[in-house]
N, C-alpha and C. Protein backbone atom coordinates (compact mmCIF):
# COMPACT_ATOMS: atom_id res chain seq x y z
N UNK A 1 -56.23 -46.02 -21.89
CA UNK A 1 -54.85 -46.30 -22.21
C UNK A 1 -54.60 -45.97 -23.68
N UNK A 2 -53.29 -45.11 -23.94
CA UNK A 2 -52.97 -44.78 -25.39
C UNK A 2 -52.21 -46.29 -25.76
N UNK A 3 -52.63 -46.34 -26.99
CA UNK A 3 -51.80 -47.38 -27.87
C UNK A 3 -50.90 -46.77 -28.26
N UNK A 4 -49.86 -47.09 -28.46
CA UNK A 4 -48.21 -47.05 -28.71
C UNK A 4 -48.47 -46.70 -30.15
N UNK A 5 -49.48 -47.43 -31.14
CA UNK A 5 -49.14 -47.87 -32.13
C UNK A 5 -49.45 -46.49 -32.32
N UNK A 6 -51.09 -45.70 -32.26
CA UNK A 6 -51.84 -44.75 -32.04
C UNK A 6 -50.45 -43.44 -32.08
N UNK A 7 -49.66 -43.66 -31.28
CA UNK A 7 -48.74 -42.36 -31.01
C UNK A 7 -47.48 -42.24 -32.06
N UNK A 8 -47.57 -43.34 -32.72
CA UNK A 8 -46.56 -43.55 -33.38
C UNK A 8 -46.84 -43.36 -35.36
N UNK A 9 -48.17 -43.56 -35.54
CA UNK A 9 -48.76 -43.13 -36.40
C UNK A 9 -48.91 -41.74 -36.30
N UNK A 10 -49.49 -41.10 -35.04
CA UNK A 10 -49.92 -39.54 -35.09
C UNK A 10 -48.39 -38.29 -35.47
N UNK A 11 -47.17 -39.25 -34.71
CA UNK A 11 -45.81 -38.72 -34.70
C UNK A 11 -45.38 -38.55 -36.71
N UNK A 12 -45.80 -39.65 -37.03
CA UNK A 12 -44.93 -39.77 -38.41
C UNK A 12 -46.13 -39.11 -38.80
N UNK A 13 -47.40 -38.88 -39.06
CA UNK A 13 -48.71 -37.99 -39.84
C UNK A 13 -47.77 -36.40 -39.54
N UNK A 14 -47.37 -36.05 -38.37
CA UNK A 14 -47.31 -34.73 -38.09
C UNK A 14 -46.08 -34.39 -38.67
N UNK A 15 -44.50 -35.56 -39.06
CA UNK A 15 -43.35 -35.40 -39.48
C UNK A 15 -43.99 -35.44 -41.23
N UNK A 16 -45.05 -35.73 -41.40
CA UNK A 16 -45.09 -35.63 -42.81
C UNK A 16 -45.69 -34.51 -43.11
N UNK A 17 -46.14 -33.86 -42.63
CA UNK A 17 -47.01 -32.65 -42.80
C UNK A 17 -46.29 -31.76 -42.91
N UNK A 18 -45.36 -31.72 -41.73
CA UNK A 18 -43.88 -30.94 -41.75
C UNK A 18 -43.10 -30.98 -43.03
N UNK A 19 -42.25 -32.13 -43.21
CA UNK A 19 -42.24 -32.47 -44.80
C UNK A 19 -42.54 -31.65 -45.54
N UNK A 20 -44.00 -31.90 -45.83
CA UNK A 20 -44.80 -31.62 -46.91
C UNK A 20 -44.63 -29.60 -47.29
N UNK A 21 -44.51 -29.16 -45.48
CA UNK A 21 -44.70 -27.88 -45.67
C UNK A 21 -43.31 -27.12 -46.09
N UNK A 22 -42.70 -28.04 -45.61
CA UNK A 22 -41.02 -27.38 -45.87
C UNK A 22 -40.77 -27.83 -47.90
N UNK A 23 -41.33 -28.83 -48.37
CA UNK A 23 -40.95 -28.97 -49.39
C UNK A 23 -41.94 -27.90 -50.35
N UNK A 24 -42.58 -27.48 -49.83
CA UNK A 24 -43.43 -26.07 -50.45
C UNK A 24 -42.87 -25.54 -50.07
N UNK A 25 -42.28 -24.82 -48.81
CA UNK A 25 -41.29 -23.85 -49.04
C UNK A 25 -40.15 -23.58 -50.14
N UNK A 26 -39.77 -24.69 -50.30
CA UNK A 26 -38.01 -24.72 -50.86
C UNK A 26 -38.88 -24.94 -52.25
N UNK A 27 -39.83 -25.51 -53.03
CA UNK A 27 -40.52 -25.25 -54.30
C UNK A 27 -40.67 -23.50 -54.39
N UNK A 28 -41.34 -22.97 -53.59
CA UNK A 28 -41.66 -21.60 -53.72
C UNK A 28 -40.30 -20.67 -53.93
N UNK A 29 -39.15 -21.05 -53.59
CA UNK A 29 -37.51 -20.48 -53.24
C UNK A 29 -37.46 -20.74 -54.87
N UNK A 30 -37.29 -22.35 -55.34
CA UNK A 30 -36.66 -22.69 -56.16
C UNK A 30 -37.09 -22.26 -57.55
N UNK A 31 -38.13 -21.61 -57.29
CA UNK A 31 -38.90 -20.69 -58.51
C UNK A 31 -37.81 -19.55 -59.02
N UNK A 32 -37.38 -19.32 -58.25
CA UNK A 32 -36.40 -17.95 -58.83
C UNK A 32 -35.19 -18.30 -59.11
N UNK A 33 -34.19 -19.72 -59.15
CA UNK A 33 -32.87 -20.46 -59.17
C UNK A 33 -33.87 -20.55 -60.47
N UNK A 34 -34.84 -21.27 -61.09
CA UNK A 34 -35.20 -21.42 -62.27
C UNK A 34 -36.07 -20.06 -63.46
N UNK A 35 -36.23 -19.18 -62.70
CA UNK A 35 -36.25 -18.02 -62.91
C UNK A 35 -34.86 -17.22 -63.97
N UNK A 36 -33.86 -17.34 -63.05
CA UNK A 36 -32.66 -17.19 -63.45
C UNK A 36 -32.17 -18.29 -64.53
N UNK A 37 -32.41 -19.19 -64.59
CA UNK A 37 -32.73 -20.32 -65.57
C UNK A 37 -32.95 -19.64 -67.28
N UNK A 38 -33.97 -19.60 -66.54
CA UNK A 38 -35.02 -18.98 -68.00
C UNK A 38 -34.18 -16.99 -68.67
N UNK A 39 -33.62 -16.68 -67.58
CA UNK A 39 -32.91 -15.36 -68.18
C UNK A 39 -31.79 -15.47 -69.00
N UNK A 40 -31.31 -16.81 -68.53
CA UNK A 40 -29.84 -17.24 -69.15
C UNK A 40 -30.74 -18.18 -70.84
N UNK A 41 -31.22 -18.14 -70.57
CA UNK A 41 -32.24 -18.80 -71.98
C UNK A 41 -32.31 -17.90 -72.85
N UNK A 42 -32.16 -16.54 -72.31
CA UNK A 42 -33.10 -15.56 -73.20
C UNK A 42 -31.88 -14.47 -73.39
N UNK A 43 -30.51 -15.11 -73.01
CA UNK A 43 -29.34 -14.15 -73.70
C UNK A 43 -28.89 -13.24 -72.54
N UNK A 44 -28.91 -13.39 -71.13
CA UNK A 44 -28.85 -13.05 -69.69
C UNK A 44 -27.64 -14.04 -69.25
N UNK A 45 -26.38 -14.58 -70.00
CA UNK A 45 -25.84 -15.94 -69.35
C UNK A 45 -24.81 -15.06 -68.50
N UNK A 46 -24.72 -13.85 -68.56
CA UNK A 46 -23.73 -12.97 -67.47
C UNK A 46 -24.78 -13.10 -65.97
N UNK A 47 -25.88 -12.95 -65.77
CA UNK A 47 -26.17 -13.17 -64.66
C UNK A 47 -25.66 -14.11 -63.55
N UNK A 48 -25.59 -13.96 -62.77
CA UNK A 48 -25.03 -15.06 -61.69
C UNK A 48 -26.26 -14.95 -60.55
N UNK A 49 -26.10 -15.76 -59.20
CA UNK A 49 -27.02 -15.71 -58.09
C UNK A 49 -25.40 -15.86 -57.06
N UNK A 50 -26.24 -15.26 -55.75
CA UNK A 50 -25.40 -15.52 -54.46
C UNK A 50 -26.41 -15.44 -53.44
N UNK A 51 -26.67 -17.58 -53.45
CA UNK A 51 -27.32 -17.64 -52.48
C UNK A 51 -26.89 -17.66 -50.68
N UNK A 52 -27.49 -17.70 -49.99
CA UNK A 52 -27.22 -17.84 -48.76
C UNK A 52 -28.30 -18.01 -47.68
N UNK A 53 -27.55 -18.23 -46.54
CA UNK A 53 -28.57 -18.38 -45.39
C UNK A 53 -28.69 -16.92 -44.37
N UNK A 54 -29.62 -16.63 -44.12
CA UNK A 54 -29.71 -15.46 -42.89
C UNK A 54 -28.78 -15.49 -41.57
N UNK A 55 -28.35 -14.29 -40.65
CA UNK A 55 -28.09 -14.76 -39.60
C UNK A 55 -28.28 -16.44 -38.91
N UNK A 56 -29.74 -15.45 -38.96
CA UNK A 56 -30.57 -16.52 -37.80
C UNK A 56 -31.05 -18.19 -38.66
N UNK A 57 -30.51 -18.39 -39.59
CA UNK A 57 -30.23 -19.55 -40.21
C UNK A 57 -32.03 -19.81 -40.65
N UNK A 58 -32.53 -19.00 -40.58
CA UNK A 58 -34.24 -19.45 -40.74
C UNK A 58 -34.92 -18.73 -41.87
N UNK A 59 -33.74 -18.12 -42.99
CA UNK A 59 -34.17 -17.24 -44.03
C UNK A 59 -33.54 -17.48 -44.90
N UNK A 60 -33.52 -18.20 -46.26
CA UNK A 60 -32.19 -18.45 -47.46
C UNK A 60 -32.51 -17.41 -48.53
N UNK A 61 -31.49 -16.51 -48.60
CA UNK A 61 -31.58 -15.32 -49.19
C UNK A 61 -31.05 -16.04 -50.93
N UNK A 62 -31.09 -14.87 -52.16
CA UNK A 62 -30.83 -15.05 -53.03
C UNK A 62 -30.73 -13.66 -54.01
N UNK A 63 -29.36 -13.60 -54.07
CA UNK A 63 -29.39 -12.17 -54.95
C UNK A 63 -29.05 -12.75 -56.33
N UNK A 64 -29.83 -11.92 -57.23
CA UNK A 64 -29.37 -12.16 -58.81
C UNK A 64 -28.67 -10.53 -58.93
N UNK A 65 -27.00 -10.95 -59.93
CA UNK A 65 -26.71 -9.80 -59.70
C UNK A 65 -25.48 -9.80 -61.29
N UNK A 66 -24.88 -9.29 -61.98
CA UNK A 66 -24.31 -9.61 -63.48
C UNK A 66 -22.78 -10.12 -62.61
N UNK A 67 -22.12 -10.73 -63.44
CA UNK A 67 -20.89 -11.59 -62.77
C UNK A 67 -19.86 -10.41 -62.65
N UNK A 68 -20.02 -9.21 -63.27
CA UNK A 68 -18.92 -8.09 -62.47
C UNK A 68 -19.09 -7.95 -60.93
N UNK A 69 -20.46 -8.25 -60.25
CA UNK A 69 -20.56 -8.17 -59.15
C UNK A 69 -20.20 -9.47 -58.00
N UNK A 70 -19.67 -10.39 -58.74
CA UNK A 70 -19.33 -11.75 -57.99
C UNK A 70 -17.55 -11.41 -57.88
N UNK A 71 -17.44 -11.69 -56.84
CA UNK A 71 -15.81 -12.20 -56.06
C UNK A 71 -15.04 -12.89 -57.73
N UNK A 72 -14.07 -12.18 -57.92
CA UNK A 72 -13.00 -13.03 -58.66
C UNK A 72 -12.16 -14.28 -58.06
N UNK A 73 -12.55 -14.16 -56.79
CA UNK A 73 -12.07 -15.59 -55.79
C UNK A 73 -12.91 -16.44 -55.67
N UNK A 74 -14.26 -16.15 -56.02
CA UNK A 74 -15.46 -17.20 -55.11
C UNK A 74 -16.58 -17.00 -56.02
N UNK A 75 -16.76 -17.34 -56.99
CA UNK A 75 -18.35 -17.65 -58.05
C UNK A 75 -19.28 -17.61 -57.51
N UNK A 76 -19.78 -17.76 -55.96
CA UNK A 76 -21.01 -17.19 -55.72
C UNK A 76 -21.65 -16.37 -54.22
N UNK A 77 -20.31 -15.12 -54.56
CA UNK A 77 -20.36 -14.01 -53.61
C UNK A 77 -20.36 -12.98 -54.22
N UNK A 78 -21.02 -12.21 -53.36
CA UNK A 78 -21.39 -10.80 -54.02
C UNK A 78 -19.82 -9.80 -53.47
N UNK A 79 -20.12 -8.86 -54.31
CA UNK A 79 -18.55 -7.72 -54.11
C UNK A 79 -19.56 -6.84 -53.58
N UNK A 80 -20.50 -6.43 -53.70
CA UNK A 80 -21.17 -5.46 -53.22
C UNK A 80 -22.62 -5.48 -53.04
N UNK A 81 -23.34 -5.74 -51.96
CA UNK A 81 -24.40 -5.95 -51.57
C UNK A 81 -25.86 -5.48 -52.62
N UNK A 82 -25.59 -3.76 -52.36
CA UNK A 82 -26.00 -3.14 -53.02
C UNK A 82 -25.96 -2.65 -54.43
N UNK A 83 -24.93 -3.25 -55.07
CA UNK A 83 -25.08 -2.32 -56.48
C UNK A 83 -25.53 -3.50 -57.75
N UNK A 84 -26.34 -3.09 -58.37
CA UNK A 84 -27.19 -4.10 -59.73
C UNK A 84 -27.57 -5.18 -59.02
N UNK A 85 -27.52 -5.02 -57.77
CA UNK A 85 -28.36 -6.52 -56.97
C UNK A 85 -29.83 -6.49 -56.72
N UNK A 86 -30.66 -7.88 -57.23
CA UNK A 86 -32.02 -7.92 -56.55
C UNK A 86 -32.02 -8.62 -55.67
N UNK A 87 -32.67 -8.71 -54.77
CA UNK A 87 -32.73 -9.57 -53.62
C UNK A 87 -33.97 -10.36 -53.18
N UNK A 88 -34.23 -11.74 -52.69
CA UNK A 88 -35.04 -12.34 -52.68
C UNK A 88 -34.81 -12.82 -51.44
N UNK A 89 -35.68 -13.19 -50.02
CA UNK A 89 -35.89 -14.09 -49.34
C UNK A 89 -36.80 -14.45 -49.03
N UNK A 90 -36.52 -15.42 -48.62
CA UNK A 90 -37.76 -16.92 -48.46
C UNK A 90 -38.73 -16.08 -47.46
N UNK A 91 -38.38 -15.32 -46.50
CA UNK A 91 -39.87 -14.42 -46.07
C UNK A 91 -40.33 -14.18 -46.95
N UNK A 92 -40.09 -13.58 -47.71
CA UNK A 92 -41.20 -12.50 -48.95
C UNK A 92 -41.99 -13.91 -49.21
N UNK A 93 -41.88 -15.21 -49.07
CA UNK A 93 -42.88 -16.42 -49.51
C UNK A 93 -42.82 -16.33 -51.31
N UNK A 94 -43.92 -16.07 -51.81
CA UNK A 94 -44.22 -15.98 -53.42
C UNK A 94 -44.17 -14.30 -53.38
N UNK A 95 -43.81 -13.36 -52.76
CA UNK A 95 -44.06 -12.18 -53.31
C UNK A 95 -42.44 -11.80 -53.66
N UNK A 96 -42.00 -12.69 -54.58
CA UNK A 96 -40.88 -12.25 -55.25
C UNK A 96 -40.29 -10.88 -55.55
N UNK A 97 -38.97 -10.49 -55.00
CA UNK A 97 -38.48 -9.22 -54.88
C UNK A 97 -39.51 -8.35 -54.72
N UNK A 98 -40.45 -8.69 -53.66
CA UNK A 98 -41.46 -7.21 -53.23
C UNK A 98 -42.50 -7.14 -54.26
N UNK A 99 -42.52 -8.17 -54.97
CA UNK A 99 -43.83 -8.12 -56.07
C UNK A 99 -44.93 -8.62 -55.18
N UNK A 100 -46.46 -8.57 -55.10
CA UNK A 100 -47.11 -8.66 -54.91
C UNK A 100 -47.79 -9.61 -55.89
N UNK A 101 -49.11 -10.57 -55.68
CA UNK A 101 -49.44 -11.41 -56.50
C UNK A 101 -48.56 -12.31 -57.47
N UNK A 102 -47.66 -13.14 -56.83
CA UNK A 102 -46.86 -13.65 -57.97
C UNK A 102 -47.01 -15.26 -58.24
N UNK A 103 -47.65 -15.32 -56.84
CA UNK A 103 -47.07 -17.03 -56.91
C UNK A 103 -47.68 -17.95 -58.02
N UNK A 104 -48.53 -17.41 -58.97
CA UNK A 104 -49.10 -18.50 -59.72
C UNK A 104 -48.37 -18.26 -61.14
N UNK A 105 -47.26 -17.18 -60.83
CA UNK A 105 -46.24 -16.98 -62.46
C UNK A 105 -45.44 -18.03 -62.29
N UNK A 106 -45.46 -18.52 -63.49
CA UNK A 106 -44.26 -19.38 -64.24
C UNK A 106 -42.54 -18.85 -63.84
N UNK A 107 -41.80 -19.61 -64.07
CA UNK A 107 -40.63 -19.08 -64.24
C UNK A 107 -40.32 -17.77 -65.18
N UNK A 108 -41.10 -18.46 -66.34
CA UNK A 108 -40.70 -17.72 -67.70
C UNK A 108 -41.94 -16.22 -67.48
N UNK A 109 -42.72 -16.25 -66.78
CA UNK A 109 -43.28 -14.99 -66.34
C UNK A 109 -42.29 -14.01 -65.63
N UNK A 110 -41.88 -14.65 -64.52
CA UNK A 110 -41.30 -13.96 -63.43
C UNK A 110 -39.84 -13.46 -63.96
N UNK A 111 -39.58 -14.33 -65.40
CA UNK A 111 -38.05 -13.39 -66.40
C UNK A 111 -38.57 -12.58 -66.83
N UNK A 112 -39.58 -12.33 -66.98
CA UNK A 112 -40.28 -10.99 -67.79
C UNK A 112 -40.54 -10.08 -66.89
N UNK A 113 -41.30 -10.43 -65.34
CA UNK A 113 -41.43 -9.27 -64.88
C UNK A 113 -39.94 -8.31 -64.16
N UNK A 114 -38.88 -9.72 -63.98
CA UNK A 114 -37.80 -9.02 -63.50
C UNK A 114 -36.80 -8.33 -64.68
N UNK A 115 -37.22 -8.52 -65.80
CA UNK A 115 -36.59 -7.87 -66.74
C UNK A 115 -37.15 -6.49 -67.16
N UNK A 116 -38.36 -6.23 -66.40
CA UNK A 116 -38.95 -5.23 -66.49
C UNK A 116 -38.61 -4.10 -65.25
N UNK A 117 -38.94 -4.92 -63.98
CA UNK A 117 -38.26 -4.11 -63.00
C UNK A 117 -37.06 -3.89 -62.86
N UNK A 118 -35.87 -4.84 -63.19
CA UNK A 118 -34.44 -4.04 -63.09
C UNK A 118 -33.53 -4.18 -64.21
N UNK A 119 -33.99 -3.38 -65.22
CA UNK A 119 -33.68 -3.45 -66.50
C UNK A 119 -32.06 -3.25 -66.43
N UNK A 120 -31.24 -2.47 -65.66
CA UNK A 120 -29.93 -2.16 -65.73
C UNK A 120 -29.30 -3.49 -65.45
N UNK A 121 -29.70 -3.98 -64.07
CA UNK A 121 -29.24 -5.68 -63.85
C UNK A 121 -29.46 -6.31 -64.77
N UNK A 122 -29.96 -6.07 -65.93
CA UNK A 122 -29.93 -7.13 -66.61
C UNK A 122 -29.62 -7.06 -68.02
N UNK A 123 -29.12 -5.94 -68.07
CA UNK A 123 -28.30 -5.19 -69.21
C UNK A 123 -27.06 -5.83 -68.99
N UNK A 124 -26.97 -5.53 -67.63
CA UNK A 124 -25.33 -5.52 -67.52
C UNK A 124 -25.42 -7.42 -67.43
N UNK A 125 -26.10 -8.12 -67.53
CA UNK A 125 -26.03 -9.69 -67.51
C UNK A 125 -26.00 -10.48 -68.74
N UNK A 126 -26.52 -9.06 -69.78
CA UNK A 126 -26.41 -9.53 -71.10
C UNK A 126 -24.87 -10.21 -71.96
N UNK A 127 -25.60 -10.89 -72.57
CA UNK A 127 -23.99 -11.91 -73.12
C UNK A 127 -23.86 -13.20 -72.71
N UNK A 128 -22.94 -13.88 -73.48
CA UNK A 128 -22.64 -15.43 -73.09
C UNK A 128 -21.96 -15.70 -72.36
N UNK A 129 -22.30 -16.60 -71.22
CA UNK A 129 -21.44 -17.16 -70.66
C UNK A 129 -21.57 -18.78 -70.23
N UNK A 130 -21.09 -19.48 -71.02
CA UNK A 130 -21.58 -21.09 -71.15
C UNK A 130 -20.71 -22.10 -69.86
N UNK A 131 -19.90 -21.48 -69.63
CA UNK A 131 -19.57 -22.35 -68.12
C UNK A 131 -20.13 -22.15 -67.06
N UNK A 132 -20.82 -21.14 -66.76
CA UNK A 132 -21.70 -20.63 -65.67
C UNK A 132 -23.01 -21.92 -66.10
N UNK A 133 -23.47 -21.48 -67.28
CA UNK A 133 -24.65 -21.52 -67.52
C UNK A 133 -24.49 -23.03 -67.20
N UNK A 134 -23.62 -23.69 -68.10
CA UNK A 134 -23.14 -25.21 -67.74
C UNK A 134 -23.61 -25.53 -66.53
N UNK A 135 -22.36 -25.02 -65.53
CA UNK A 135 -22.60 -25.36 -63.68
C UNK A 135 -24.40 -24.99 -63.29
N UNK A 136 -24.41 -24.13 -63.90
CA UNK A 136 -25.72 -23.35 -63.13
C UNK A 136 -26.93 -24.90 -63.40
N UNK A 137 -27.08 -25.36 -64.78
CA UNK A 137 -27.70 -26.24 -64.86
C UNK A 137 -27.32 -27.86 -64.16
N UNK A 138 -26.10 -28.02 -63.79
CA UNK A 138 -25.56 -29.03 -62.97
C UNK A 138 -26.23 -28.98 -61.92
N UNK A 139 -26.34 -27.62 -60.69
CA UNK A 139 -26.74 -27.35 -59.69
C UNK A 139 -28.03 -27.49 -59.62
N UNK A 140 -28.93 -27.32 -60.26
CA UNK A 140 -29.83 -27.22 -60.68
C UNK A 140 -29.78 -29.35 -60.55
N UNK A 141 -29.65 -29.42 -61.17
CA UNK A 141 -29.75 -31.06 -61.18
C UNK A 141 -29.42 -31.77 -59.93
N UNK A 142 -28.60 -31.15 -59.36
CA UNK A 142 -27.80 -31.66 -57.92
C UNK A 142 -28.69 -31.45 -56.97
N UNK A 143 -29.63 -30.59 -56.94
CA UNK A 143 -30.11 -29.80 -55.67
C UNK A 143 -32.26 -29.74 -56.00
N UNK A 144 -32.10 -30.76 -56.91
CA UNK A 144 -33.59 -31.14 -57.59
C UNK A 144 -33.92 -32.28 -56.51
N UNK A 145 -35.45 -32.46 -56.52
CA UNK A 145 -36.50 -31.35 -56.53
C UNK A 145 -36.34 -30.46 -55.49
N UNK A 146 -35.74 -30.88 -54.04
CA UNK A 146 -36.51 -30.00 -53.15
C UNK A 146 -35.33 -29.55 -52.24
N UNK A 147 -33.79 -28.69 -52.96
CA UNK A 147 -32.60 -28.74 -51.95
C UNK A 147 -32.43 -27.08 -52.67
N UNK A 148 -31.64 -26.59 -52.12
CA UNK A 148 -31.18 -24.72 -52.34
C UNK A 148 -29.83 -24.68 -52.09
N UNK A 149 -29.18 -23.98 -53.15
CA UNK A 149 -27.57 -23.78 -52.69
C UNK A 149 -27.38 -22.67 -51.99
N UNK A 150 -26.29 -22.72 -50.92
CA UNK A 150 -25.52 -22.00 -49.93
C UNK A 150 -24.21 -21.17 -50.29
N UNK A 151 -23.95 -20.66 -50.46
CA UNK A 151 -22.46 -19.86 -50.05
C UNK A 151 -22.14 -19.48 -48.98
N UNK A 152 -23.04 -18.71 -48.24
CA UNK A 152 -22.50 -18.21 -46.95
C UNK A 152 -23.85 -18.41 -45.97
N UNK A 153 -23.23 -18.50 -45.38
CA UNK A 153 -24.25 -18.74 -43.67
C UNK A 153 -22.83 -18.05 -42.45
N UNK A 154 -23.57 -17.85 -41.50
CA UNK A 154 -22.79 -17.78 -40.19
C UNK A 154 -22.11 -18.73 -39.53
N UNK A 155 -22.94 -20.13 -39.96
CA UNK A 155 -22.22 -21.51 -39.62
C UNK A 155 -21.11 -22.26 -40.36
N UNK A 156 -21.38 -21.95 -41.45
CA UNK A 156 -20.43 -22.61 -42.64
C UNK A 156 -20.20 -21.70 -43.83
N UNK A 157 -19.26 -20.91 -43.82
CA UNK A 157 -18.79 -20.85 -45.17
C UNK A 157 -17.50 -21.24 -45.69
N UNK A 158 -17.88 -22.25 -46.11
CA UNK A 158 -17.18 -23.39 -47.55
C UNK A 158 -16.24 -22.51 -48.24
N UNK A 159 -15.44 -22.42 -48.71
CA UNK A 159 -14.52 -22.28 -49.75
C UNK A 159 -13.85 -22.79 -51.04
N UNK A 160 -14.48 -24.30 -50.60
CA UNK A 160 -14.14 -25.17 -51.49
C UNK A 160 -15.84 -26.00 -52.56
N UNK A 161 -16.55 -25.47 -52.29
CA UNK A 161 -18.07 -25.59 -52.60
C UNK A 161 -19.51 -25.30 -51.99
N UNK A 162 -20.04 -25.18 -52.60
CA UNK A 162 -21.44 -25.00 -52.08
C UNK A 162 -22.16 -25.57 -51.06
N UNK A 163 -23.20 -25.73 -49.79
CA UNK A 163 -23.72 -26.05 -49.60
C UNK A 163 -25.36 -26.57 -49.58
N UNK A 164 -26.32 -27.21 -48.98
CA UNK A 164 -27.34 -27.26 -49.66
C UNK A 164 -28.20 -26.94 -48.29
N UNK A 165 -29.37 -26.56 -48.37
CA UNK A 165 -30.47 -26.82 -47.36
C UNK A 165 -31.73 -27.17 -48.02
N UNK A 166 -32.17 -27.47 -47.09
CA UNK A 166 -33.83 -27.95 -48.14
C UNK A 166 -34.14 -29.07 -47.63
N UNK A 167 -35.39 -30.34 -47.97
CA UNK A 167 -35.66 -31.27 -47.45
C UNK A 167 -34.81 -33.14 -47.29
N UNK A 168 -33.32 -32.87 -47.60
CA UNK A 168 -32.74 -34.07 -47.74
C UNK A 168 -31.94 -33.93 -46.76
N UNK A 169 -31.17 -34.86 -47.06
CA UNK A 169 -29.44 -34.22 -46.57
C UNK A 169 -28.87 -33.50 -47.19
N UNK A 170 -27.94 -32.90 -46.47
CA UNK A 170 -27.06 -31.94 -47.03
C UNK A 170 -26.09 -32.42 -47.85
N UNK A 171 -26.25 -31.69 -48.55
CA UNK A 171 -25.01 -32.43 -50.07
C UNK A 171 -24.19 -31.06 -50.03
N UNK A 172 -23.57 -31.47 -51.68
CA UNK A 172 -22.61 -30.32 -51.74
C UNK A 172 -22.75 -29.82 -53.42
N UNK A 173 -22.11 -28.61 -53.86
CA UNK A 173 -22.52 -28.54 -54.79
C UNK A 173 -20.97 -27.99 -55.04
N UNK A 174 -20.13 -27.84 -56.58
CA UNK A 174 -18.88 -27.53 -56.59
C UNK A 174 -19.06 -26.18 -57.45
N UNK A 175 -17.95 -25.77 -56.55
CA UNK A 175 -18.39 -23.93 -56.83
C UNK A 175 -18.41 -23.66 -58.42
N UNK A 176 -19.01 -22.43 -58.49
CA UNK A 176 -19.38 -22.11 -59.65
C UNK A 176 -17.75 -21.54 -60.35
N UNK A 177 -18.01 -21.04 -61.81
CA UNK A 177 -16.70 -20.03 -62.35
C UNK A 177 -16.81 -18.84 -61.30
N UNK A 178 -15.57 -18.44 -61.36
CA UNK A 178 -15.66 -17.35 -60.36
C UNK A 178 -15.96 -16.27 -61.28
N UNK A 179 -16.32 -15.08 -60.59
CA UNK A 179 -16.40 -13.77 -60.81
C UNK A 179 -15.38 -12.85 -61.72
N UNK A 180 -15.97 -12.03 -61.81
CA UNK A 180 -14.76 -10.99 -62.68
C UNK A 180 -14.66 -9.31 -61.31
N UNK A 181 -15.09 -9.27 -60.17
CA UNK A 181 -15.36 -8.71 -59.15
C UNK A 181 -14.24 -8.46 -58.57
N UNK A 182 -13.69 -7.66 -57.69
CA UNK A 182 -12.75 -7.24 -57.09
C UNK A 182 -13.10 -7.11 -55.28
N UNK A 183 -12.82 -7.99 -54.77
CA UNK A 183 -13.05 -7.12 -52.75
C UNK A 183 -12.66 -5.99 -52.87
N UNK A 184 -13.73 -5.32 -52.11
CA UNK A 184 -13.20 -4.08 -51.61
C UNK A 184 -12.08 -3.65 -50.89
N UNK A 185 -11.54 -3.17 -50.77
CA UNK A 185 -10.47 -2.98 -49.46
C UNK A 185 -10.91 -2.01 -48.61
N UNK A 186 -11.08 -2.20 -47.36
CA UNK A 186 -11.86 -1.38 -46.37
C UNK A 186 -10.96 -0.70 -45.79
């Protein structure tokens, strides 16, 4: 005969493990939100991010990209997928934007190596911008230790603020300055 108690211990061991693995995930993500951190430290405060969730809701993407490329309506959407954008998702794990061997760099490493690989992105990020940088460090506080901000998903996109995923509840985060970006017209 199983003891109740027995199944009920083994249930919460296996919800913590889970836990444990998802809050290494969203640590390994949150390396590059503080990444971007450290660029705006170093005279990068035009940079912006536009995070998000994948289709299939099982991938939280993250482009760093200079604020000409963010929506003049929406502080943390991209105008154009492709242009001065890097891209990061939580597949790649620690191999940050396609780097190989990364996971044991610092933040303040990983500003150096991305200032090396996309030197134009980050030309064009050069300069001050202290209300970003402001919010950016709010968010950063809001979404500590173990939460990731949202803009767009397939399920929810907000208009009026951010969303979060990661190991809590879902909170909210209030949108960033907007962009200096234009929509396309298709």
């Amino acid at each position: 005969m199983v003891d109740n108690n027995d199944q009920i211990d083994e249930s919460a061991a296996s919800q913590s493990e889970a836990q444990k693995r998802q809050a290494q995930e969203v640590a390994i993500c949150r390396k590059v939100l503080l990444m971007v951190s450290e660029l705006h430290v170093r005279g990068f405060q035009r940079l912006r991010i536009a995070p998000g969730e994948s289709p299939s809701g099982c991938s939280w993407r993250c482009a760093v990209t200079p604020v000409t490329n963010i929506l003049n309506s929406h502080g943390a959407r991209l105008v154009d997928w492709d242009h001065l954008t890097a891209h990061y998702g939580s597949g790649e794990r620690d191999a940050y934007f396609g780097w190989s061997h990364c996971g044991h760099l610092t933040p303040s490493r990983l500003a150096e190596r991305f200032i090396k690989s996309f030197p134009a992105i980050v030309e064009a990020g050069r300069g001050r911008d202290w209300m970003y940088v402001g919010w950016y460090q709010e968010m950063l506080s809001l979404t500590y230790p173990d939460m990731l901000p949202v803009a767009y998903s397939d399920g929810d996109n907000r208009e009026d603020c951010l969303t979060t995923i990661g190991c809590r509840w879902e909170a909210t985060v209030p949108l960033p300055p907007v962009g200096e970006g234009r929509a396309k017209a298709w």
